[in-house]
C-alpha atoms as a PDB file:
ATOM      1  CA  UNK A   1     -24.829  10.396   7.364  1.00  0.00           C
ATOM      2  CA  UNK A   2     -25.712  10.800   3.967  1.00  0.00           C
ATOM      3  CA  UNK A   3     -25.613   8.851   1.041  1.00  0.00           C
ATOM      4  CA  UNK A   4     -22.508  10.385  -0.604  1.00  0.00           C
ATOM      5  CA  UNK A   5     -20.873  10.580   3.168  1.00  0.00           C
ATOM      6  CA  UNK A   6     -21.081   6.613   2.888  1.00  0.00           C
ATOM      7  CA  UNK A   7     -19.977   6.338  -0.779  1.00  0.00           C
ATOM      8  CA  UNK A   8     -16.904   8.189   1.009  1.00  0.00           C
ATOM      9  CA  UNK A   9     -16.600   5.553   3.264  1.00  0.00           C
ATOM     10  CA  UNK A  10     -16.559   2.599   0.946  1.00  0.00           C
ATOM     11  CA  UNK A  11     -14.027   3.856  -1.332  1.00  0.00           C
ATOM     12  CA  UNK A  12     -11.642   4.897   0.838  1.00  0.00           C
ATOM     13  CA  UNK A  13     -10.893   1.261   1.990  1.00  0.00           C
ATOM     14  CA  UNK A  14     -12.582  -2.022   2.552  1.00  0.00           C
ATOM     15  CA  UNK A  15     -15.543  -1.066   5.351  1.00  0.00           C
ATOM     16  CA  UNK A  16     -18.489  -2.708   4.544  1.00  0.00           C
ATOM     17  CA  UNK A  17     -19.141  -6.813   4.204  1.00  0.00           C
ATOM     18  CA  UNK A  18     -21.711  -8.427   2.074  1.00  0.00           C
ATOM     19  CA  UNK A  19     -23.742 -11.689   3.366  1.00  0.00           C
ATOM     20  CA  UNK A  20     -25.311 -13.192   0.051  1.00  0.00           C
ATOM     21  CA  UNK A  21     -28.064 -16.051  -0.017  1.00  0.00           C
ATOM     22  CA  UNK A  22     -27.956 -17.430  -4.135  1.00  0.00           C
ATOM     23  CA  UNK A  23     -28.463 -14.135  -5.873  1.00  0.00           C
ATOM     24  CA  UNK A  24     -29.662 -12.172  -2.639  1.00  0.00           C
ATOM     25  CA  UNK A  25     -28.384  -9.951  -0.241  1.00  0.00           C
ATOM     26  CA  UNK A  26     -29.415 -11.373   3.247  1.00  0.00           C
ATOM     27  CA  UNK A  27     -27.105  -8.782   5.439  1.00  0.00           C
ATOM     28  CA  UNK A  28     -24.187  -6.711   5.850  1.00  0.00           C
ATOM     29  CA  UNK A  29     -22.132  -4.313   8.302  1.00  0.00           C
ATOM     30  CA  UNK A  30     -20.033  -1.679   7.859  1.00  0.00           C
ATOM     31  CA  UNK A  31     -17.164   0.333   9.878  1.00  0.00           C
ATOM     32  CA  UNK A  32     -16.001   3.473  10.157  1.00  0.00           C
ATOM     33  CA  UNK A  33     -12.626   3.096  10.644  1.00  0.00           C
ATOM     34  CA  UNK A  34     -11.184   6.491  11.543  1.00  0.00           C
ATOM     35  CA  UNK A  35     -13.455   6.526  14.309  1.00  0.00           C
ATOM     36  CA  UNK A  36     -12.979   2.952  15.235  1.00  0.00           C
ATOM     37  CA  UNK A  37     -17.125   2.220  15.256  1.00  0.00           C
ATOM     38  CA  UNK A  38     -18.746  -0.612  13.995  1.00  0.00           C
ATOM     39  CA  UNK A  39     -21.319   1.871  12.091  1.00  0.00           C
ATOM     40  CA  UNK A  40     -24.207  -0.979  10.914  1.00  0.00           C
ATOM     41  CA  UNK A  41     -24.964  -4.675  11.432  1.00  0.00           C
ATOM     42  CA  UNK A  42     -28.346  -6.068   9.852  1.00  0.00           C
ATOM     43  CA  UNK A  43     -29.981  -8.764   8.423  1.00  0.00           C
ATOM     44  CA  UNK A  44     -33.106 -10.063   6.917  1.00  0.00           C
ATOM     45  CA  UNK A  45     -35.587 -11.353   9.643  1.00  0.00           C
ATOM     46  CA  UNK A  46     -35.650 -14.209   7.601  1.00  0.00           C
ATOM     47  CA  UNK A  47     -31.970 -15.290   7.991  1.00  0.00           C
ATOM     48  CA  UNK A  48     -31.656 -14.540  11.433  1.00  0.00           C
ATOM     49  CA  UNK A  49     -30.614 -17.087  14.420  1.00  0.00           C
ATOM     50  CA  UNK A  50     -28.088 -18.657  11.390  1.00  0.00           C
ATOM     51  CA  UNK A  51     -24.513 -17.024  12.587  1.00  0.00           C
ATOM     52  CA  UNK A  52     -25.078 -14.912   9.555  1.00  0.00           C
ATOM     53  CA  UNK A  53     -25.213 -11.917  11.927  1.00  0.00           C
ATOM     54  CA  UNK A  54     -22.389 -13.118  14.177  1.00  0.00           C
ATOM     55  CA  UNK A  55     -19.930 -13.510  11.088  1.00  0.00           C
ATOM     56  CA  UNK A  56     -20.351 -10.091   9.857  1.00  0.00           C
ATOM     57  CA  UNK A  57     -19.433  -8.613  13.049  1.00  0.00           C
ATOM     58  CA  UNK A  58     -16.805 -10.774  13.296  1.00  0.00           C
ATOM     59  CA  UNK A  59     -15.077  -9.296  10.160  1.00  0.00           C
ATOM     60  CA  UNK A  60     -15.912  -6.002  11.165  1.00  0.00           C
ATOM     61  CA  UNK A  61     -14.130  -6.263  14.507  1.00  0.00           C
ATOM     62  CA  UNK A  62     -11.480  -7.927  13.077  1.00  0.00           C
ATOM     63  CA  UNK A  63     -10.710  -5.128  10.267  1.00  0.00           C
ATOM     64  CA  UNK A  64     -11.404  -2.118  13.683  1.00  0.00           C
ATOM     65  CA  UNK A  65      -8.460  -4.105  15.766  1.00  0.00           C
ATOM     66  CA  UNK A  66      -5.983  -3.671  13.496  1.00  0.00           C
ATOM     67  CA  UNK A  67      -6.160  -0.285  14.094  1.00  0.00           C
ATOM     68  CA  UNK A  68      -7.941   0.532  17.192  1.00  0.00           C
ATOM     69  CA  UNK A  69      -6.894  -1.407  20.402  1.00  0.00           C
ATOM     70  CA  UNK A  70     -11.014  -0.831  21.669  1.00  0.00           C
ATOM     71  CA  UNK A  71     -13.641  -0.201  19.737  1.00  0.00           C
ATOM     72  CA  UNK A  72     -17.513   0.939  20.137  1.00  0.00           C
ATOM     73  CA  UNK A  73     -21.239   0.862  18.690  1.00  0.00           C
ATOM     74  CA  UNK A  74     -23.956   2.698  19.729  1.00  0.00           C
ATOM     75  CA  UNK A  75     -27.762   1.185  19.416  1.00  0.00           C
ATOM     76  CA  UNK A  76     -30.932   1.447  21.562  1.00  0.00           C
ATOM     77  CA  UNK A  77     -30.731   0.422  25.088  1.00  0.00           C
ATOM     78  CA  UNK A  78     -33.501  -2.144  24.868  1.00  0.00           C
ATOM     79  CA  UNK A  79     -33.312  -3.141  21.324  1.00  0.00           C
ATOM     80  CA  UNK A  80     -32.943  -6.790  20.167  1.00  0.00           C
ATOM     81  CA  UNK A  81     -29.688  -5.395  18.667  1.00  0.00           C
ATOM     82  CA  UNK A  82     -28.050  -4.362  22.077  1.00  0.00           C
ATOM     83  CA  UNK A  83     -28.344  -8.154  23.458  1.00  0.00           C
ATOM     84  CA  UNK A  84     -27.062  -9.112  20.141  1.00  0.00           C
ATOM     85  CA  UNK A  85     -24.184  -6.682  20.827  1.00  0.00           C
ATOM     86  CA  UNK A  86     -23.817  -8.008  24.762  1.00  0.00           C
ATOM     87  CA  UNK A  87     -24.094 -12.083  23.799  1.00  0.00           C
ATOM     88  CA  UNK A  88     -20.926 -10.755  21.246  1.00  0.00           C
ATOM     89  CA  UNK A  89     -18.927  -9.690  24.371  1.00  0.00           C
ATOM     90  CA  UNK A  90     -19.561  -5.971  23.756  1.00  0.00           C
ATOM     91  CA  UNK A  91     -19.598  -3.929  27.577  1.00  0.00           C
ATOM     92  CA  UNK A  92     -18.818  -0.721  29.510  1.00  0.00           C
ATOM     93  CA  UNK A  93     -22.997   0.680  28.509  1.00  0.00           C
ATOM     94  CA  UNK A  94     -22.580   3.958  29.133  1.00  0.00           C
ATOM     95  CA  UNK A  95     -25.976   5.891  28.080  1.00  0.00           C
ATOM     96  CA  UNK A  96     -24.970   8.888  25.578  1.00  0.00           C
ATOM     97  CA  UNK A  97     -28.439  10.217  24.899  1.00  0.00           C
ATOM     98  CA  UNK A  98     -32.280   9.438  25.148  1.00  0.00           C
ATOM     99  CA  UNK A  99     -32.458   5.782  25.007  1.00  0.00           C
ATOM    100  CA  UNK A 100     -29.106   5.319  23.139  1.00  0.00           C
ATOM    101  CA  UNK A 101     -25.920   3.377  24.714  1.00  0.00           C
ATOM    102  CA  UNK A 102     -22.576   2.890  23.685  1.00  0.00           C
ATOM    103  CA  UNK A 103     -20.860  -0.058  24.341  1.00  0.00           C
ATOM    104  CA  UNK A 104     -17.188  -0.415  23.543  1.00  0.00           C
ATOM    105  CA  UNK A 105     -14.978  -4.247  22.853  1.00  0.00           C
ATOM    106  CA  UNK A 106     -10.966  -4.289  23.430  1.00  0.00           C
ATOM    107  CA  UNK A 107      -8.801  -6.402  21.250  1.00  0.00           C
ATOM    108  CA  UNK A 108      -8.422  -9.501  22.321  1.00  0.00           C
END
């Protein structure tokens, strides 16, 4: 990925959400929709354990099931991210390289 790749990927249609604290960005996550990923899902360690997290997956799901009827991530196996990803009701690990997993969500 690359920063023009991603540029791409923005303006090409809506793929990326914004959490915002006042005046700062606290989070965001972004799709790629022809491959039916959820690409990125972060925020601050100071805003975390507030839903922010939870929300911005949510609307990235939501955008991925309109065209994909399952969708996947990939992240570290052991990573705080992955039982983020598994509390979420993201399943079927299968390990795709090193310590990386893919886990996959249908439509509900």
């Amino acid at each position: 990925m690359t920063e023009a790749s991603i540029a791409e990927m923005i303006s090409a249609a809506p793929c990326a959400w914004v959490a915002v604290s006042g005046d700062e960005v606290v989070g965001f996550s972004m799709i790629d929709n022809a491959e039916g990923s959820l690409f990125a899902a972060f925020i601050l360690p100071s805003h975390e354990g507030m839903g922010i997290g939870a929300k911005l997956v949510d609307a990235a799901e939501n955008a991925l099931f309109r065209h994909h009827s399952e969708i996947w991530l990939e992240t570290a196996e052991n990573s705080r991210a992955a039982g983020f990803y598994r509390h979420l009701g993201w399943s079927n690990e299968i390990k795709v390289e090193d310590d990386q997993i893919r886990l996959t969500k249908a439509r509900p």
